[in-house]
C-alpha atoms as a PDB file:
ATOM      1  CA  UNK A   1      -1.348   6.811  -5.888  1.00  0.00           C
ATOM      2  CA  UNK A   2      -0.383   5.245  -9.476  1.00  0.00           C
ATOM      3  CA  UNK A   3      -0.417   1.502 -10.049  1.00  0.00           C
ATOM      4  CA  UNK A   4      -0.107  -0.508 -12.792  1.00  0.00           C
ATOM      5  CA  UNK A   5      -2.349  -3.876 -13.482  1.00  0.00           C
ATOM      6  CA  UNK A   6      -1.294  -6.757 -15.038  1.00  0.00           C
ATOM      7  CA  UNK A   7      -4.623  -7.116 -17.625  1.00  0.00           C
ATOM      8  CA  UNK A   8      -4.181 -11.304 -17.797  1.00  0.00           C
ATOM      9  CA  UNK A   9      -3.532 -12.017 -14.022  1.00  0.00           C
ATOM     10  CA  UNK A  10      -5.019  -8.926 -12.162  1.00  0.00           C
ATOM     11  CA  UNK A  11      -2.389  -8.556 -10.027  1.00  0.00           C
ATOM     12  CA  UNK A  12      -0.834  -5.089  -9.340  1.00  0.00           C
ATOM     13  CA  UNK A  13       2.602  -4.919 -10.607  1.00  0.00           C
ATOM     14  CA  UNK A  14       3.720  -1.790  -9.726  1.00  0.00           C
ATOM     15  CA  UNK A  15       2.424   1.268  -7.492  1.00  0.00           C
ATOM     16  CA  UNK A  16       3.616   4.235  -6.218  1.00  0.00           C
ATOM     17  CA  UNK A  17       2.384   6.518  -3.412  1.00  0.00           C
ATOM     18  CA  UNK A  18       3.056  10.341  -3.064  1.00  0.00           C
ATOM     19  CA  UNK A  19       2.027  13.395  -2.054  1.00  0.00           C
ATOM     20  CA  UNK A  20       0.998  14.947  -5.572  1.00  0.00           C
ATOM     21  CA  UNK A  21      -0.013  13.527  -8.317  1.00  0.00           C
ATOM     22  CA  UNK A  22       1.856  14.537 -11.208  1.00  0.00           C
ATOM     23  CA  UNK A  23       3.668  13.260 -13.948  1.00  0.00           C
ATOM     24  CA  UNK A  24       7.471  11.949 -11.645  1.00  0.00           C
ATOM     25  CA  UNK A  25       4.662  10.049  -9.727  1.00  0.00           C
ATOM     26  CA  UNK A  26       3.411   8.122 -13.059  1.00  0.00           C
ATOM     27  CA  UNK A  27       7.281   7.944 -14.415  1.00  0.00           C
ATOM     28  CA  UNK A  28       8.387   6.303 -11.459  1.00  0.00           C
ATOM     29  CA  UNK A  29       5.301   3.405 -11.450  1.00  0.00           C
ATOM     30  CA  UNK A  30       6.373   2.777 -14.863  1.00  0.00           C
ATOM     31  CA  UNK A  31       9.513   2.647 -14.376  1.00  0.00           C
ATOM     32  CA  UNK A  32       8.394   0.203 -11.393  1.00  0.00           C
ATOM     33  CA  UNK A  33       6.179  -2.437 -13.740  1.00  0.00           C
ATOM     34  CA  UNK A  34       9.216  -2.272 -16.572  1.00  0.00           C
ATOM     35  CA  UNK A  35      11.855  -3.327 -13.676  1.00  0.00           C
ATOM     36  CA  UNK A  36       9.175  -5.979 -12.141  1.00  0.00           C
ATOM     37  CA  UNK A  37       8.643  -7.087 -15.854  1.00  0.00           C
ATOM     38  CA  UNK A  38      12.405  -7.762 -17.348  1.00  0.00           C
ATOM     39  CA  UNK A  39      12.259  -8.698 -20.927  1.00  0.00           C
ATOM     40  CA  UNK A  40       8.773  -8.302 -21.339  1.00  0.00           C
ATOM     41  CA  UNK A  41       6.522  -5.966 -23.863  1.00  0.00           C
ATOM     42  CA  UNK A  42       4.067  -3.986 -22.203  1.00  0.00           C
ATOM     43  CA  UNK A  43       0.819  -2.699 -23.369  1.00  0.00           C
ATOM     44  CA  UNK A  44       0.122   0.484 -21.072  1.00  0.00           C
ATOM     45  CA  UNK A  45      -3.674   1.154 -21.038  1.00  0.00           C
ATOM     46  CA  UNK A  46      -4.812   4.742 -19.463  1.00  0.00           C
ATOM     47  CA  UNK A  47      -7.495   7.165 -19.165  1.00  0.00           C
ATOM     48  CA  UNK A  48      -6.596  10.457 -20.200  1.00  0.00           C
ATOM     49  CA  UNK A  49      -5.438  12.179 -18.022  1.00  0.00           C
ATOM     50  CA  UNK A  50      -3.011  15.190 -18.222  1.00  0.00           C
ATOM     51  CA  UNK A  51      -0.150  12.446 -16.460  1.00  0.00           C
ATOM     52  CA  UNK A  52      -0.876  10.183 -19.335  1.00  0.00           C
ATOM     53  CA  UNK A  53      -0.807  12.737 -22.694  1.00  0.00           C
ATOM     54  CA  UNK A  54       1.759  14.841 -21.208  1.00  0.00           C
ATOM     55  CA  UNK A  55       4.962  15.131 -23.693  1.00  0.00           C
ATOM     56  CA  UNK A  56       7.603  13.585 -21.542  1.00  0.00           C
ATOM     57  CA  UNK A  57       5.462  10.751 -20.494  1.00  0.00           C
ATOM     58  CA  UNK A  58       4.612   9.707 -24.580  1.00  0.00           C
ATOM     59  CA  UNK A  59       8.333  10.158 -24.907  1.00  0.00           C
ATOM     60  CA  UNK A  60       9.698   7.901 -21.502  1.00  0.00           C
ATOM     61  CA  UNK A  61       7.138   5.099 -22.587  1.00  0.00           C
ATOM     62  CA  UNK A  62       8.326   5.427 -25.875  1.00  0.00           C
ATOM     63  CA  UNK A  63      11.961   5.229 -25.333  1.00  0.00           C
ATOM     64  CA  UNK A  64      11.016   2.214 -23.084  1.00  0.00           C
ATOM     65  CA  UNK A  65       9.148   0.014 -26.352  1.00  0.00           C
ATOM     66  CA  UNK A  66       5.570  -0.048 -24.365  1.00  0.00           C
ATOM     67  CA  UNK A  67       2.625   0.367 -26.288  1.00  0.00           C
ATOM     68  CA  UNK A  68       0.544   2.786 -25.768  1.00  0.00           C
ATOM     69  CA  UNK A  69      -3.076   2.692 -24.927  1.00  0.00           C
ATOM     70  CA  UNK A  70      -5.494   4.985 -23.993  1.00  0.00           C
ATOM     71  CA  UNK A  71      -9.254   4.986 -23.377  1.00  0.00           C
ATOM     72  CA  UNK A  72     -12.037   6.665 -25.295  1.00  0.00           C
ATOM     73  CA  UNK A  73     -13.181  10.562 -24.499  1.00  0.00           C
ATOM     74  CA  UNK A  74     -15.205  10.338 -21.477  1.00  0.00           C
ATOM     75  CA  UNK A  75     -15.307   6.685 -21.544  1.00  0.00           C
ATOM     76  CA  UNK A  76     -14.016   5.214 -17.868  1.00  0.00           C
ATOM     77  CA  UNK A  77     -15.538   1.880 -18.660  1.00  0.00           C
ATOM     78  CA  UNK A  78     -12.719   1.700 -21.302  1.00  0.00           C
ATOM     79  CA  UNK A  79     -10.245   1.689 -17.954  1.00  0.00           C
ATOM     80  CA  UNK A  80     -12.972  -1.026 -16.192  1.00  0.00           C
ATOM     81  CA  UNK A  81      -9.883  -3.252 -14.652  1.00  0.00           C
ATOM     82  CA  UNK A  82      -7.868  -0.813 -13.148  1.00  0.00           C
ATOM     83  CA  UNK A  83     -11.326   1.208 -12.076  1.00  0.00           C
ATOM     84  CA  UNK A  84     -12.330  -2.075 -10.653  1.00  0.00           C
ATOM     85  CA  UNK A  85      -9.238  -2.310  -8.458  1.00  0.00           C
ATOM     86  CA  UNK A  86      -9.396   1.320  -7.218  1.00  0.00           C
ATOM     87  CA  UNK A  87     -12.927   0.586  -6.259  1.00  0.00           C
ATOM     88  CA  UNK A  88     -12.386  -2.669  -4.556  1.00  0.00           C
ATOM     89  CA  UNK A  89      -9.159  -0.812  -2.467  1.00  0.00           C
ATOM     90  CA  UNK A  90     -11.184   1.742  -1.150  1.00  0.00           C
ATOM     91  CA  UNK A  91     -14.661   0.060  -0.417  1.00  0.00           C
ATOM     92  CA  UNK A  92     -12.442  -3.343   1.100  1.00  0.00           C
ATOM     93  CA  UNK A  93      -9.849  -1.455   2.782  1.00  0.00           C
ATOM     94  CA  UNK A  94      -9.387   2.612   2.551  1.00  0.00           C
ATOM     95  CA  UNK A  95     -12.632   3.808   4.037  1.00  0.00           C
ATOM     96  CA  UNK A  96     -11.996   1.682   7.004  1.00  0.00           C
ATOM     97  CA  UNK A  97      -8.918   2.783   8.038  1.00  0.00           C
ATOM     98  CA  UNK A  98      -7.707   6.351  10.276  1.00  0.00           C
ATOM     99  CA  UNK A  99      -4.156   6.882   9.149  1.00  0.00           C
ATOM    100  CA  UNK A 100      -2.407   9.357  11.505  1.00  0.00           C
ATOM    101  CA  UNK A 101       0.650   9.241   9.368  1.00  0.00           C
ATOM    102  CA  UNK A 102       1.685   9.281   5.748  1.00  0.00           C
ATOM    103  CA  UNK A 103       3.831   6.430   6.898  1.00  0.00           C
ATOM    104  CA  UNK A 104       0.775   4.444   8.064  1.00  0.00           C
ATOM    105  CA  UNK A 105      -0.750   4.734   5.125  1.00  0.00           C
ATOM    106  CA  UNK A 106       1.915   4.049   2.752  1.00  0.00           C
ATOM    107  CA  UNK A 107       2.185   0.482   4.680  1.00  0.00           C
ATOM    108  CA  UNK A 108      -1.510  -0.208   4.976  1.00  0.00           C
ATOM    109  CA  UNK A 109      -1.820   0.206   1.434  1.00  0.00           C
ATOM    110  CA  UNK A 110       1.454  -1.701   0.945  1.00  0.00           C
ATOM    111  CA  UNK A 111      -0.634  -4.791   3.171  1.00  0.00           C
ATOM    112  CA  UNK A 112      -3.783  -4.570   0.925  1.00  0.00           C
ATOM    113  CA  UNK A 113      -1.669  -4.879  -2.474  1.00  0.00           C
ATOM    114  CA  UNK A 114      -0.498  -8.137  -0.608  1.00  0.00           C
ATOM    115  CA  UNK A 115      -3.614  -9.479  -0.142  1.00  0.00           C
ATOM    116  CA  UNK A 116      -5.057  -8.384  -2.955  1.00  0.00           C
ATOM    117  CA  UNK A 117      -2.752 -10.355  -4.802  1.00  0.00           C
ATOM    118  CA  UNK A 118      -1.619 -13.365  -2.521  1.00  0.00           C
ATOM    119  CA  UNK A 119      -5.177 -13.818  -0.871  1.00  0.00           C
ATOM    120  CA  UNK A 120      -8.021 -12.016  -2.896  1.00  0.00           C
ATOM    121  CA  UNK A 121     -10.050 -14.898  -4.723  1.00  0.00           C
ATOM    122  CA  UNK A 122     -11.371 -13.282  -7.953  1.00  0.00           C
ATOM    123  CA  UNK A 123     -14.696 -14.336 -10.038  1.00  0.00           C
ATOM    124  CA  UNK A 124     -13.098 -13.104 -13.343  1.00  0.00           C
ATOM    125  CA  UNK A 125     -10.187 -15.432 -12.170  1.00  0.00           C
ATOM    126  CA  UNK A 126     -12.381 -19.008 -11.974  1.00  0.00           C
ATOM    127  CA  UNK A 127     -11.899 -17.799  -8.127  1.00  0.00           C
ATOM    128  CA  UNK A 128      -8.085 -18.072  -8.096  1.00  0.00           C
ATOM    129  CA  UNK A 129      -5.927 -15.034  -6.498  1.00  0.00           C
ATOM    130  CA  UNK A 130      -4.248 -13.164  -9.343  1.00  0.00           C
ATOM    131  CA  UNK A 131      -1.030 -14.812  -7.636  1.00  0.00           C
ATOM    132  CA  UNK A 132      -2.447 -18.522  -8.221  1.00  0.00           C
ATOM    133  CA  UNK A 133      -3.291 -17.313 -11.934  1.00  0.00           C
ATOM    134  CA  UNK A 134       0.125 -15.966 -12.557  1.00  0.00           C
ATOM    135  CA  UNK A 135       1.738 -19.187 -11.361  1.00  0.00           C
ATOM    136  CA  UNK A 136      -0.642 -21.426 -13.454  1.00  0.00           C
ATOM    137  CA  UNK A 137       0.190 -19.301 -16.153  1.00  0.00           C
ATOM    138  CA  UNK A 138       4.037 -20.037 -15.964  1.00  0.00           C
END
C-alpha cells in the first residue's frame, strides 16, 4: 500500500493498494493526490526508499511541479505523520481483521480511510477529524 497525507489536515488524500510494491504502485498514488488536488502545489515528503530515489519517479514528480522532500539517512521520525498513520491503521484496524480475499481487503482498508478521515477525532487536530479541519480550513 502507498498513500499520501495531507501534512495540514491529516487526512489521506490518495492511496493505492497492490500486490507489489514497486515504483507503478507509488506513480499511480501520486498521480492519485495530484488529480484529488487540482491546481494545487504539492510538497511530497518521503523516506528513502528505492520507490522514492528511483530515476523515473524524480523525473514524474518533476514533470508534475511537486516539491520534493525526503527524510534524513536512517531518520523515520523525519516521516513521523505518515508513520503515525501506518501505525494507527494497523494497531486500530489491520491486526483485527482475517481477509480471505484481496478483494476484502482492498474494501476494509477502503472503510478505515473513511473513518479515519470522516470519524477519527485527532489530538494534533484540537480533536477535530481531519475532515472537520479541512472544512474549517476552507
Amino acid at each position: 500500500m502507498s498513500a499520501v497525507k495531507d501534512i495540514y489536515t491529516g487526512e489521506i488524500i490518495s492511496w493505492v493498494i497492490s500486490k507489489t510494491n514497486d515504483n507503478p504502485l507509488v506513480m499511480k498514488t501520486i498521480k492519485a493526490a495530484i488529480e484529488a488536488n487540482p491546481g494545487v502545489t504539492l510538497i511530497l515528503h518521503s523516506d528513502r526508499g528505492f520507490q522514492y530515489t528511483s530515476k523515473e519517479y524524480v523525473r514524474e514528480v518533476s514533470k508534475a511541479g511537486i516539491t520534493r522532500s525526503m527524510s534524513r539517512v536512517g531518520r523515520c521520525i523525519d516521516n513521523a505523520p505518515m508513520e503515525s498513520f501506518w501505525s494507527h491503521s494497523k494497531d486500530e484496524y489491520y491486526y483485527d481483521h482475517t481477509f480471505i480475499t484481496y478483494e476484502e481487503l482492498v474494501s476494509g482498508i477502503a472503510g478505515y480511510i473513511n473513518y479515519y478521515n470522516n470519524e477519527r477525532y485527532q489530538w494534533k487536530l484540537k480533536s477535530l477529524t481531519p475532515a472537520e479541519c479541512r472544512n474549517q480550513a476552507a
